[in-house]
Each structure stands twice: as C-alpha cells, then as structure tokens.
N, C-alpha and C. Protein backbone atom coordinates (compact mmCIF):
# COMPACT_ATOMS: atom_id res chain seq x y z
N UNK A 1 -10.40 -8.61 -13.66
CA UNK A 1 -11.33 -9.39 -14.44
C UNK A 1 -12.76 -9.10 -14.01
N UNK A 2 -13.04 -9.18 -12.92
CA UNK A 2 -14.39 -8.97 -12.22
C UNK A 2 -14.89 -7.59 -12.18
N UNK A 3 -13.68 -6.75 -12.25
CA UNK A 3 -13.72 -4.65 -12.61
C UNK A 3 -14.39 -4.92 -13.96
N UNK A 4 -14.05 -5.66 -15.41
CA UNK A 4 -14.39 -5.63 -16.46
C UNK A 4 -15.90 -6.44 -16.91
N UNK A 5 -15.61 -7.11 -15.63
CA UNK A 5 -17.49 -8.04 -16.16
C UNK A 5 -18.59 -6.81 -15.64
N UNK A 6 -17.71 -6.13 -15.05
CA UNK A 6 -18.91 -5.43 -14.13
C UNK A 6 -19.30 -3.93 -15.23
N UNK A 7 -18.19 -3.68 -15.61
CA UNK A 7 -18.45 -2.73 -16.84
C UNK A 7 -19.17 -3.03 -17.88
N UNK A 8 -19.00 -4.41 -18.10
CA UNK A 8 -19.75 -4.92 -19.58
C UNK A 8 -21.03 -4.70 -18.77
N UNK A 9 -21.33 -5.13 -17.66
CA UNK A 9 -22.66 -5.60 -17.24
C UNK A 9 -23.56 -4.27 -17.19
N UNK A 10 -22.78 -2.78 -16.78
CA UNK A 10 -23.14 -1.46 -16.60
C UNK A 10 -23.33 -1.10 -18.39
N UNK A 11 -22.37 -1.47 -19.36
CA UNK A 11 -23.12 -0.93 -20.20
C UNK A 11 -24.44 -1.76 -20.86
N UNK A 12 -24.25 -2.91 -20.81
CA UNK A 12 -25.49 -3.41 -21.31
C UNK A 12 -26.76 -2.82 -20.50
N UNK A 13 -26.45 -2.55 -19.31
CA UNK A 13 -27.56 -1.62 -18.51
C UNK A 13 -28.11 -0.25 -19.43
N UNK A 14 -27.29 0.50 -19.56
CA UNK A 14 -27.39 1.76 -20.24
C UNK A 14 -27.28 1.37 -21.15
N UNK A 15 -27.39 0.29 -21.96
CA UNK A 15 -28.07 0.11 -23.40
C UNK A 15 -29.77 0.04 -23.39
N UNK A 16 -29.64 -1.18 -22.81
CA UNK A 16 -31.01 -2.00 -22.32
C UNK A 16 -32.10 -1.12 -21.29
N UNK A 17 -31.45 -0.78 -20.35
CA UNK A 17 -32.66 -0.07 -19.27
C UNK A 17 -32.78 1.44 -19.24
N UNK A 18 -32.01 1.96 -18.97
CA UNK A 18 -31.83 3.35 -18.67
C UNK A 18 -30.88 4.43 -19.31
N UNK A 19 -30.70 5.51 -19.61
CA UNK A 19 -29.44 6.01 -20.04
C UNK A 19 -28.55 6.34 -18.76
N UNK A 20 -29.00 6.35 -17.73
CA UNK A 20 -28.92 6.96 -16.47
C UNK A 20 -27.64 5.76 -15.97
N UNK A 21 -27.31 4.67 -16.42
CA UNK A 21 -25.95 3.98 -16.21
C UNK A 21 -25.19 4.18 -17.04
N UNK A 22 -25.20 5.28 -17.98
CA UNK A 22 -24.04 5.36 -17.99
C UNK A 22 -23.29 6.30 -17.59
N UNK A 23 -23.70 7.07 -16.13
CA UNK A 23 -22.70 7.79 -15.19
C UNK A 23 -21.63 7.04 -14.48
N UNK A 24 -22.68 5.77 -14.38
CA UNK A 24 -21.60 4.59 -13.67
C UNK A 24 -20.35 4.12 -14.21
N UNK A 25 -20.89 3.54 -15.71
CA UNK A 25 -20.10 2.64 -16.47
C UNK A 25 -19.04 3.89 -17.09
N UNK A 26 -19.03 5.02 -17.34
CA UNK A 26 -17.83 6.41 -17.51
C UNK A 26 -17.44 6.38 -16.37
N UNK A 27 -17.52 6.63 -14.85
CA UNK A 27 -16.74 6.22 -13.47
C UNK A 27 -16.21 4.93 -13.73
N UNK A 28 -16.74 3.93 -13.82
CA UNK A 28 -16.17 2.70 -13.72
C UNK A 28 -15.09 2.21 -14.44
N UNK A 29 -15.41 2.94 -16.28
CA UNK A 29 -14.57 2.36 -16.83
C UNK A 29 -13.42 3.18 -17.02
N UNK A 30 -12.96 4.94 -16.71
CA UNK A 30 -12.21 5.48 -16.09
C UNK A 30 -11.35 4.75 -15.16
N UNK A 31 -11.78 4.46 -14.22
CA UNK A 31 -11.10 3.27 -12.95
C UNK A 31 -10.35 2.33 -13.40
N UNK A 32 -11.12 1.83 -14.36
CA UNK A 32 -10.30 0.52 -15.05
C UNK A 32 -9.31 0.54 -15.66
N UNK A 33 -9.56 1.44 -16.89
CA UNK A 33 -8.46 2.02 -17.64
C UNK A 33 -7.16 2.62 -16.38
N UNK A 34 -7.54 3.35 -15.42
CA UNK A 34 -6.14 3.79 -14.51
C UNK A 34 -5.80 2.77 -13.69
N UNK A 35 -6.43 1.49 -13.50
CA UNK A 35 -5.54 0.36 -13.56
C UNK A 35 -5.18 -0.15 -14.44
N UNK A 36 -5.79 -0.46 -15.27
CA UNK A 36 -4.90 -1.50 -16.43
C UNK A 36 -3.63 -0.62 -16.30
N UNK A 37 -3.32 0.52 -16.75
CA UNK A 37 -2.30 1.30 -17.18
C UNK A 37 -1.44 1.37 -16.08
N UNK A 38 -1.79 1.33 -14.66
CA UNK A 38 -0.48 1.34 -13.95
C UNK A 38 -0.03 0.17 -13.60
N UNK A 39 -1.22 -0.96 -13.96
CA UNK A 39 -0.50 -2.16 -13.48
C UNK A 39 0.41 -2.99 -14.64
N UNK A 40 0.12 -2.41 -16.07
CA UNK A 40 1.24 -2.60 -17.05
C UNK A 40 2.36 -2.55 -15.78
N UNK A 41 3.00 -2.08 -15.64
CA UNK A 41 4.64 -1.70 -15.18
C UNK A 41 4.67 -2.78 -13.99
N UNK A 42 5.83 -3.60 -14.13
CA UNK A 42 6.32 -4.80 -13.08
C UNK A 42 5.96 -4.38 -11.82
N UNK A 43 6.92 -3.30 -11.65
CA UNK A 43 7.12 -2.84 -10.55
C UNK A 43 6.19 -1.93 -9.70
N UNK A 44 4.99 -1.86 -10.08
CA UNK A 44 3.87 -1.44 -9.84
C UNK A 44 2.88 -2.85 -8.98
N UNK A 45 2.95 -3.75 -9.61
CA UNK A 45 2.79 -4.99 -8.94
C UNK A 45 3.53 -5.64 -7.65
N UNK A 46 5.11 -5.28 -7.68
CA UNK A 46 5.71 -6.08 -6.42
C UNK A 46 5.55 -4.80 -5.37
N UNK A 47 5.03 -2.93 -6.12
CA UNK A 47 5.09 -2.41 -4.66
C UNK A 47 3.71 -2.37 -4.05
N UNK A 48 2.71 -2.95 -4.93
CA UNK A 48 1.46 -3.05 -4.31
C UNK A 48 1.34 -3.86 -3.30
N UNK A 49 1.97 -5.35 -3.51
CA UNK A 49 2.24 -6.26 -2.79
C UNK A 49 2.51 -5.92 -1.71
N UNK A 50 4.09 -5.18 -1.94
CA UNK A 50 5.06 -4.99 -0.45
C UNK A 50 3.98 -4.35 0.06
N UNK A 51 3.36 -2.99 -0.11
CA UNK A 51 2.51 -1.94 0.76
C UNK A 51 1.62 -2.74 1.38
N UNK A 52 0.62 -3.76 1.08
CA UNK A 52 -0.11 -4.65 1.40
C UNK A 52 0.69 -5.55 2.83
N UNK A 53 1.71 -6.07 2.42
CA UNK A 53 2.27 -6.93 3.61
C UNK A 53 2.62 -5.99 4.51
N UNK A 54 3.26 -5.02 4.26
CA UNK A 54 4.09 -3.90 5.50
C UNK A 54 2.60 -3.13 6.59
N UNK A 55 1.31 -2.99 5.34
CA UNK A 55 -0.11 -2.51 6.35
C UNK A 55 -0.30 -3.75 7.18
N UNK A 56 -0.02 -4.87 7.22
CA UNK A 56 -0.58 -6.31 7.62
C UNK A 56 0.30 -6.06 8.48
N UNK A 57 1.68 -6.22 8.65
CA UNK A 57 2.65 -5.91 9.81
C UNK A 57 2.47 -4.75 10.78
N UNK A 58 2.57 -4.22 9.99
CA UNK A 58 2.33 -2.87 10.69
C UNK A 58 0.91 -2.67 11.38
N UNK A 59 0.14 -3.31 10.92
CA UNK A 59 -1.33 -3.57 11.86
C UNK A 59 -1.17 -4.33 13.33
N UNK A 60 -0.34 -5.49 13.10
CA UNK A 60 0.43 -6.10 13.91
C UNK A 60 1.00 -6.00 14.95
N UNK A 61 1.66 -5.19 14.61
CA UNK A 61 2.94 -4.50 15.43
C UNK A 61 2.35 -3.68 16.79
N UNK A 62 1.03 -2.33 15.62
CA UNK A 62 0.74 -2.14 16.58
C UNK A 62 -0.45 -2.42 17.60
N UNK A 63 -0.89 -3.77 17.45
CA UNK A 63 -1.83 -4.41 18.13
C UNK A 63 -0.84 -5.28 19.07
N UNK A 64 -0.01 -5.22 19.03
CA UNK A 64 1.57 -5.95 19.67
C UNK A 64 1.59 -5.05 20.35
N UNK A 65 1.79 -3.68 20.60
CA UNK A 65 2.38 -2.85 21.02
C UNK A 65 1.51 -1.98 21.76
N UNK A 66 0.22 -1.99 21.55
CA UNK A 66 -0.99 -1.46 22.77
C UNK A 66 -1.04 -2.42 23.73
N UNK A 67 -0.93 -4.29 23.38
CA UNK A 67 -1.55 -4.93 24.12
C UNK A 67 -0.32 -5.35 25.08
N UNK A 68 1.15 -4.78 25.23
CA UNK A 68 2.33 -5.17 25.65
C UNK A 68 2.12 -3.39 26.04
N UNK A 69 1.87 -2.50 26.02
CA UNK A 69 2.04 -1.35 26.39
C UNK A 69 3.44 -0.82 26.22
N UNK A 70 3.76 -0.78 24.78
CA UNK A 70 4.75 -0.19 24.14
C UNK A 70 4.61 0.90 23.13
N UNK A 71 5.79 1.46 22.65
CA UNK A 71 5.63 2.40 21.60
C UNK A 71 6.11 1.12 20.18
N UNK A 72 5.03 1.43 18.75
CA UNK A 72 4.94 1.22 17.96
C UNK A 72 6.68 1.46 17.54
N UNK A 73 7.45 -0.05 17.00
CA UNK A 73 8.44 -0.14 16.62
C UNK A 73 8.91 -0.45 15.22
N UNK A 74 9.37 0.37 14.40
CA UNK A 74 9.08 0.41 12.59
C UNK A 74 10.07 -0.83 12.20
N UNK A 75 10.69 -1.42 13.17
CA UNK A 75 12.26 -2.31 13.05
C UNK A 75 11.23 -3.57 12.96
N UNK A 76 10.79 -3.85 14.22
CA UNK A 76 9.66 -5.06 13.94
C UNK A 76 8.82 -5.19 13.33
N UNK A 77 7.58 -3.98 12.51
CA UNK A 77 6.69 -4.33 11.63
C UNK A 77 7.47 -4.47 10.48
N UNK A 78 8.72 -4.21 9.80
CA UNK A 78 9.32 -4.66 8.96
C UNK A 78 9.68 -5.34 9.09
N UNK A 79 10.14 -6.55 10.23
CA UNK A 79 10.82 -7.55 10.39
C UNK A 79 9.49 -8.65 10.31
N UNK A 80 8.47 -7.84 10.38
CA UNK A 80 6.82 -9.09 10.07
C UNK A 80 6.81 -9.31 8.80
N UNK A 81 7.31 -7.96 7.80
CA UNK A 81 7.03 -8.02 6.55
C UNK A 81 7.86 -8.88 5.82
N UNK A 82 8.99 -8.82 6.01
CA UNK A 82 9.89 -10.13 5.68
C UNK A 82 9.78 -11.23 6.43
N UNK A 83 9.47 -11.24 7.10
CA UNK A 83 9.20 -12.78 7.32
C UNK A 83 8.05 -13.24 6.81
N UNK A 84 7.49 -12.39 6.00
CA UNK A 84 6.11 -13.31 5.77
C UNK A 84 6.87 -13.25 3.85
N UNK A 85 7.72 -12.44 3.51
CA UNK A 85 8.24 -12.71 2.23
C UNK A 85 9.08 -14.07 2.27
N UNK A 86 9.77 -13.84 3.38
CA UNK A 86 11.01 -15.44 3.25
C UNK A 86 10.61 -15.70 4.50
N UNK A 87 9.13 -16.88 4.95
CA UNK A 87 9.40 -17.80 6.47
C UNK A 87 10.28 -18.59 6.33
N UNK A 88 11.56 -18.92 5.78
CA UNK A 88 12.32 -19.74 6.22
C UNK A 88 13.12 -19.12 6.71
N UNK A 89 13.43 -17.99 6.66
CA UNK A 89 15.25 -16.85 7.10
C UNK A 89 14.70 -17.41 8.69
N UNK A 90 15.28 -17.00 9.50
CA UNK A 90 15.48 -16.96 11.07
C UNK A 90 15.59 -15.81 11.44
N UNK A 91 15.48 -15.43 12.60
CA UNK A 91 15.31 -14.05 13.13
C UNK A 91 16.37 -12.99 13.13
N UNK A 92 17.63 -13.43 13.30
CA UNK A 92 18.83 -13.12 13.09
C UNK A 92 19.51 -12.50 11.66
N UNK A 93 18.63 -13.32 10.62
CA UNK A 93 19.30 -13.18 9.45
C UNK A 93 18.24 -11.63 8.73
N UNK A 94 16.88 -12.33 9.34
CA UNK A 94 15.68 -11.04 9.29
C UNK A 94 16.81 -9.75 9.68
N UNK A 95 17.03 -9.58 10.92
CA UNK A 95 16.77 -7.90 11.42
C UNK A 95 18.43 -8.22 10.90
N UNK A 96 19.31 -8.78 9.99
CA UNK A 96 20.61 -7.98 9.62
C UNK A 96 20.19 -7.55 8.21
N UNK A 97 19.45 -8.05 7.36
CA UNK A 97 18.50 -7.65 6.28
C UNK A 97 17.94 -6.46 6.34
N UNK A 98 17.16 -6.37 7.34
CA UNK A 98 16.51 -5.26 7.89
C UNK A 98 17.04 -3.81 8.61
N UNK A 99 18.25 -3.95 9.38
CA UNK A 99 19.15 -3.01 9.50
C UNK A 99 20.01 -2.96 8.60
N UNK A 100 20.83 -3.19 7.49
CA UNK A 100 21.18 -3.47 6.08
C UNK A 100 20.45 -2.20 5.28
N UNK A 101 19.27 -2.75 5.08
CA UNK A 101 19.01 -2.02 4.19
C UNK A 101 18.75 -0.39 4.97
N UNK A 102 18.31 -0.67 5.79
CA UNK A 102 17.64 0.93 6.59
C UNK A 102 19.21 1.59 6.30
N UNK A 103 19.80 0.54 6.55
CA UNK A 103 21.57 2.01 6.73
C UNK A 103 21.58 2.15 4.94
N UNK A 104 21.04 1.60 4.34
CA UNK A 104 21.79 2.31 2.94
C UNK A 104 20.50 3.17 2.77
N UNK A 105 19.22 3.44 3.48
CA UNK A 105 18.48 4.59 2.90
C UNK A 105 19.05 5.73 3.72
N UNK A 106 19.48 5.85 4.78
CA UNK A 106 20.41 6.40 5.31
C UNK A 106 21.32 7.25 4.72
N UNK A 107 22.44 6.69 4.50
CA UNK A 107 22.98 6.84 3.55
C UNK A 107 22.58 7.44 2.19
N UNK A 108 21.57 7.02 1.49
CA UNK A 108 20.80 8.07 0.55
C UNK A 108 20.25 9.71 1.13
N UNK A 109 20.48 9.43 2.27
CA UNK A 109 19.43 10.36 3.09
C UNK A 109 18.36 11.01 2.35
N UNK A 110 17.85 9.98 2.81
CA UNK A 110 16.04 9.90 2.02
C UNK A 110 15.31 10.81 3.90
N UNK A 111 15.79 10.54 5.16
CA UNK A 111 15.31 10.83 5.58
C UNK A 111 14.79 12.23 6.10
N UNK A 112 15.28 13.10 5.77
CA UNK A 112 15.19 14.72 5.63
C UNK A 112 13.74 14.61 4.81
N UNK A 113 13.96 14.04 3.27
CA UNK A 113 13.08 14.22 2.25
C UNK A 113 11.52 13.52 2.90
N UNK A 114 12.02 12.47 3.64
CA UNK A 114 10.21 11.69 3.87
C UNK A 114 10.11 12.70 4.97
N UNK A 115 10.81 12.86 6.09
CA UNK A 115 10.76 13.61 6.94
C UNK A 115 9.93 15.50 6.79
N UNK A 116 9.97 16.00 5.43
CA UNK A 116 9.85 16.79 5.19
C UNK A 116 8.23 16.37 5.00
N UNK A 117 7.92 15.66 3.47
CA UNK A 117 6.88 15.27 3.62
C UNK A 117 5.66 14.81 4.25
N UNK A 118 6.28 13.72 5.61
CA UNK A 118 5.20 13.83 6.77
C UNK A 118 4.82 15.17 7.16
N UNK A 119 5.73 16.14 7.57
CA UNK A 119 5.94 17.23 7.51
C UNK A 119 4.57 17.92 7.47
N UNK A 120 4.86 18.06 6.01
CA UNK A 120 3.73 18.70 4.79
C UNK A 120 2.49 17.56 4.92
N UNK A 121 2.32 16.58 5.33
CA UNK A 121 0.99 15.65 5.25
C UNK A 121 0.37 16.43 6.46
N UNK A 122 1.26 16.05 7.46
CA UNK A 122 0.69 16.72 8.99
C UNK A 122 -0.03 17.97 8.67
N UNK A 123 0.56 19.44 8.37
CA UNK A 123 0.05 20.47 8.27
C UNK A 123 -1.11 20.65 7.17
N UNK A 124 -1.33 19.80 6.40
CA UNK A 124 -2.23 19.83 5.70
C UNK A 124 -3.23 19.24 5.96
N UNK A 125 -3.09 17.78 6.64
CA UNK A 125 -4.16 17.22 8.11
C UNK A 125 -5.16 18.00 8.69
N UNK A 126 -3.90 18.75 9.24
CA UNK A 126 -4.68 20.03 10.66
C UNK A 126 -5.64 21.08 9.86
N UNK A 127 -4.87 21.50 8.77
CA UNK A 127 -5.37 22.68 8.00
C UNK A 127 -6.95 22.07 7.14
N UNK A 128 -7.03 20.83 7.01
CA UNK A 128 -8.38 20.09 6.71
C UNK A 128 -9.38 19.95 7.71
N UNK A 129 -8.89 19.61 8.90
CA UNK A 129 -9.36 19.55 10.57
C UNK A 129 -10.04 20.70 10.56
C-alpha cells in the first residue's frame, strides 16, 4: 500500500516538477508490479513468512552459539522457528516435528541437490572476491 502511495506521489512529481522523476517512478513502479505478481500466489506469502522467522532463529541461534562458544546448530534454529509458529507445542513435541520432517527431506534426497548448490554459491563467492 505505502509502495503504491509512493508511486502515485513520484508520478505526480514528474508531472508537476520535473521530467527527471520519472526514472524513479519506472524503477519503482517495475518493483511494484514484481510484487504484486508474486505475491498473487498463496504460497509465496507463507514462504516469505517462514524465511523471515527461520532468519530471526537463525540470528538467534547463532548469537546462542558465539556467546555459549558453540558451533551453530540448524536442529535448534529450526526448533526457534516453530516455536514461534506453535508457542504452545512443548519441546519434545517441537524437535519430533523437527526430526520428522528433516528425515522425509532425506529421504527425497534433496541433500546432494542443496549440497551441490551451496557448492556453486561458494565458488561463485570466491570467484566475485
């Protein structure tokens, strides 16, 4: 809503003052349009969400895990992320949820494929470096 007041507000600019806004208001309203359009789809909404709670955990975890002088544990910043989806489960019911699902991506063996990809993020990292 506030992406779209701000567009109206850029073109009445480049009506009214300058032609020179409307480099902005073509950036801006580009932007807008590639949200509206991906946030049509449901499921574009609950994984924005999840990604949002799992960075919040996972921020967590490892501010947990410098200040305890540990290695960063992916079992517990997901076990932050659900608990902040269901605070009523208990801890118990969390990490069988949580090991649950990890064994059926497993089972997909998705992990070769992400595995590959970090992979390819890393070397392309360095090769930017």
């Amino acid at each position: 809503m506030l992406g779209w007041l701000l567009f109206i507000v850029f073109v009445l600019l480049a009506i009214f003052k300058s032609p020179w806004w409307w480099i902005p208001t073509v950036v801006l309203g580009l932007q807008r349009v590639f949200v509206w359009r991906r946030h049509r789809k449901p499921w574009w909404r609950i994984h924005d969400e999840a990604l949002n709670l799992y960075t919040r955990s996972a921020a967590y975890e490892q501010a947990a895990a410098e200040r305890e002088g540990r290695a960063f544990d992916v079992l517990n910043a997901i076990a932050l992320m659900v608990k902040q989806i269901h605070p009523d489960w208990e801890k118990l019911r969390i990490m069988d949820f949580v090991l649950h699902q990890l064994g059926g991506l497993r089972r997909a063996n998705t992990e070769a494929v992400v595995e590959r990809f970090l992979v390819g993020i890393g070397t392309l990292f360095c090769e930017i470096q």
